[in-house]
Protein backbone atom coordinates (compact mmCIF):
# COMPACT_ATOMS: atom_id res chain seq x y z
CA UNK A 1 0.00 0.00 0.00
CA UNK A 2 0.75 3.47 -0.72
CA UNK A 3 0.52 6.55 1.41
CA UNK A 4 -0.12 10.38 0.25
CA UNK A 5 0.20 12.66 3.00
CA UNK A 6 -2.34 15.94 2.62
CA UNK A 7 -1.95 18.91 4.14
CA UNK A 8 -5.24 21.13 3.51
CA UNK A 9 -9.06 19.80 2.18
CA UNK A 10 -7.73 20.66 -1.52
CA UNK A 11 -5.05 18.37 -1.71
CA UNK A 12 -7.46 15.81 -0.35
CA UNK A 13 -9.88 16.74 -3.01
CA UNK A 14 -7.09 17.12 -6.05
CA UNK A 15 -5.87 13.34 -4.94
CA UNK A 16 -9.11 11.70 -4.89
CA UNK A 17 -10.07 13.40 -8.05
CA UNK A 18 -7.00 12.00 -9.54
CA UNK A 19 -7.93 8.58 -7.72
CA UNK A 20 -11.08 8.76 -9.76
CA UNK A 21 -9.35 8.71 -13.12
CA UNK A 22 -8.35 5.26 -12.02
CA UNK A 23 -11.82 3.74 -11.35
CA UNK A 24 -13.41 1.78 -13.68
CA UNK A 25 -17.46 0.91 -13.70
CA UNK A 26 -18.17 -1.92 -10.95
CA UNK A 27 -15.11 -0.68 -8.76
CA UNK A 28 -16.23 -0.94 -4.95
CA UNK A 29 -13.82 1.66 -2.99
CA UNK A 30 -13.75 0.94 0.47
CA UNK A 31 -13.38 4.09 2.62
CA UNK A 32 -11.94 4.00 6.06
CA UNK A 33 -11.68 6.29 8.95
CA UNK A 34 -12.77 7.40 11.95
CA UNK A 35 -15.64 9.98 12.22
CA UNK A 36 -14.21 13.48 11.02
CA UNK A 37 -11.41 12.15 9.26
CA UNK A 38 -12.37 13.32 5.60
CA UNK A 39 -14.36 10.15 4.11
CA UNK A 40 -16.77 12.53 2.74
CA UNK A 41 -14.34 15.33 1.53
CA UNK A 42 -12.46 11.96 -0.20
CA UNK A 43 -16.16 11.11 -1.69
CA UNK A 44 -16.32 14.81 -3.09
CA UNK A 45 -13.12 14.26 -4.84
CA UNK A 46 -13.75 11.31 -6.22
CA UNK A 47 -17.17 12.54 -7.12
CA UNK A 48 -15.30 15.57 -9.21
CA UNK A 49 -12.90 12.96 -11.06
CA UNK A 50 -15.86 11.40 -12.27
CA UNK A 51 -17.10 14.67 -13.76
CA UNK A 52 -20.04 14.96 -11.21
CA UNK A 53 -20.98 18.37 -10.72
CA UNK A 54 -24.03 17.33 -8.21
CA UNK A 55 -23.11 18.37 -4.86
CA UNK A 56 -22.01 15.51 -2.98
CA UNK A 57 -22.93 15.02 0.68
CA UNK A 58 -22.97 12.52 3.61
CA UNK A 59 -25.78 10.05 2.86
CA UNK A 60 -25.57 9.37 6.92
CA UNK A 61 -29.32 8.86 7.22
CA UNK A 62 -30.26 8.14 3.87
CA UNK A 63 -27.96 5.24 3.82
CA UNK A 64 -27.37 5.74 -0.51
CA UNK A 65 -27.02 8.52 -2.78
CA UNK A 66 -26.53 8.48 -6.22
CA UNK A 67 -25.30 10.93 -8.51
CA UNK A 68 -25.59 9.67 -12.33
CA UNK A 69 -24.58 12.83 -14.08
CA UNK A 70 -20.36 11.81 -14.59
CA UNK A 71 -18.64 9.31 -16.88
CA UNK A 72 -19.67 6.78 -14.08
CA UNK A 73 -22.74 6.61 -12.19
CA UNK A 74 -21.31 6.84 -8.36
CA UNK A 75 -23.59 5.26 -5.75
CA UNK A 76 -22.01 6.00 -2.06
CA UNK A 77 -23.12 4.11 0.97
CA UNK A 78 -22.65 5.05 4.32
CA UNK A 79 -23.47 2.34 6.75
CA UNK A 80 -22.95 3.57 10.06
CA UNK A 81 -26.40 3.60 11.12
CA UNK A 82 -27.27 0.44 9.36
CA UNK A 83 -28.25 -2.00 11.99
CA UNK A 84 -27.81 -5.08 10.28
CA UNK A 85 -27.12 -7.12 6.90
CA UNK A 86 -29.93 -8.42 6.48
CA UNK A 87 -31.51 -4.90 6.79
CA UNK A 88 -29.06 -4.02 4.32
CA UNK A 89 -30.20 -7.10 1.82
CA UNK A 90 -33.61 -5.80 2.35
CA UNK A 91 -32.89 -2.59 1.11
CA UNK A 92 -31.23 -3.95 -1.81
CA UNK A 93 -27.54 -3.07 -1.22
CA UNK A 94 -26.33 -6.27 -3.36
CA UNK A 95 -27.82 -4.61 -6.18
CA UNK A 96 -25.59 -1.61 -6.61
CA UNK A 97 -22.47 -3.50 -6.71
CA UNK A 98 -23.08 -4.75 -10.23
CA UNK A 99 -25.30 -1.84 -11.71
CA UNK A 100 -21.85 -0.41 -13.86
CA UNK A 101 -21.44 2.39 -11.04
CA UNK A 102 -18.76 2.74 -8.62
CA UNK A 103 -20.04 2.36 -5.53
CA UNK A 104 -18.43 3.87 -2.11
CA UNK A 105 -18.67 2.20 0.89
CA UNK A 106 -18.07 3.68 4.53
CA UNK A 107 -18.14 1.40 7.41
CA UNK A 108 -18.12 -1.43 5.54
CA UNK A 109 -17.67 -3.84 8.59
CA UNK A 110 -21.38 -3.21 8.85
CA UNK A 111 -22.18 -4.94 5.42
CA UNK A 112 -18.94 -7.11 4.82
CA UNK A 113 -21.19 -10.05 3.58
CA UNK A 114 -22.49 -8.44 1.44
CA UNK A 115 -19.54 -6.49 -0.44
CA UNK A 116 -17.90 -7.97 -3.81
CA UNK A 117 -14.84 -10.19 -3.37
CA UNK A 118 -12.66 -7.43 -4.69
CA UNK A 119 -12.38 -4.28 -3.79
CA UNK A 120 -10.38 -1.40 -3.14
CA UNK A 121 -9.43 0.44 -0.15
CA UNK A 122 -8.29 3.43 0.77
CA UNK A 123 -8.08 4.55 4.46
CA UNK A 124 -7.80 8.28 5.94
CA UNK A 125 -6.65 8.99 8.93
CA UNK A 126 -5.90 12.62 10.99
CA UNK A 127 -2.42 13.30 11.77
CA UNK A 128 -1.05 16.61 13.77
CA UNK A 129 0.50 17.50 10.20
CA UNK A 130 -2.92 17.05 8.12
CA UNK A 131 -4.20 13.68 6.72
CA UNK A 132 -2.76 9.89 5.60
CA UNK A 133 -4.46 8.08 2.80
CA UNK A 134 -3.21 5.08 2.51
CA UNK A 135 -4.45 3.44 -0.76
């Protein structure tokens, strides 16, 4: 694994964009951290490499949202509050992993079933000099 060390919200945002430009449709990205750490801002970036112009926010309580206007559809989970799999399977979670999109998942542990054998991850984590990704 690699690590990119940012020091301000755009450098997060100009490496996840350039992330993006990696991704290919049915990528699952994986993104870890602890509350606050920038899993959101990296969601942005990623968003803007995929030449999204929606605005991008937490989908804390609506578990989903899904932008459809880039070269990719993105579909970004956040699964903090889910309460269980089969919750998840009820809402019909499975189904986004092989709808073409790339689909980013935080707190994955809560769904880990359910997730496609491969994936990618890319952790974030707060530093006293800024943030590690580790990719």
């Amino acid at each position: 694994m690699a690590v990119f060390v940012s020091h301000s919200e755009e450098e997060t945002l100009a490496w996840a964009e350039n992330f993006a430009k990696t991704l290919e449709g049915g990528d699952t990205v994986l993104l870890e951290g602890e509350m606050g750490a920038g899993k959101t801002v990296l969601s942005k970036g990623i968003a803007r490499g995929l030449g999204i112009v929606s605005e991008v926010t937490s989908p804390t309580y609506a578990y989903i949202n899904s932008y459809e206007d880039g070269r990719l559809p993105l579909y970004h989970f956040d699964c903090y509050r889910v309460p269980s799999e089969s919750y998840a399977r009820a809402l019909g979670f499975e189904e986004y992993f092989s709808m073409g999109g790339v689909c980013l998942v935080e707190w994955s542990e809560n769904i880990s079933s359910l997730l496609p054998a491969d994936v990618k991850r890319v952790k974030i984590k707060k530093t006293a000099f800024g943030r590690e990704i580790e990719f």
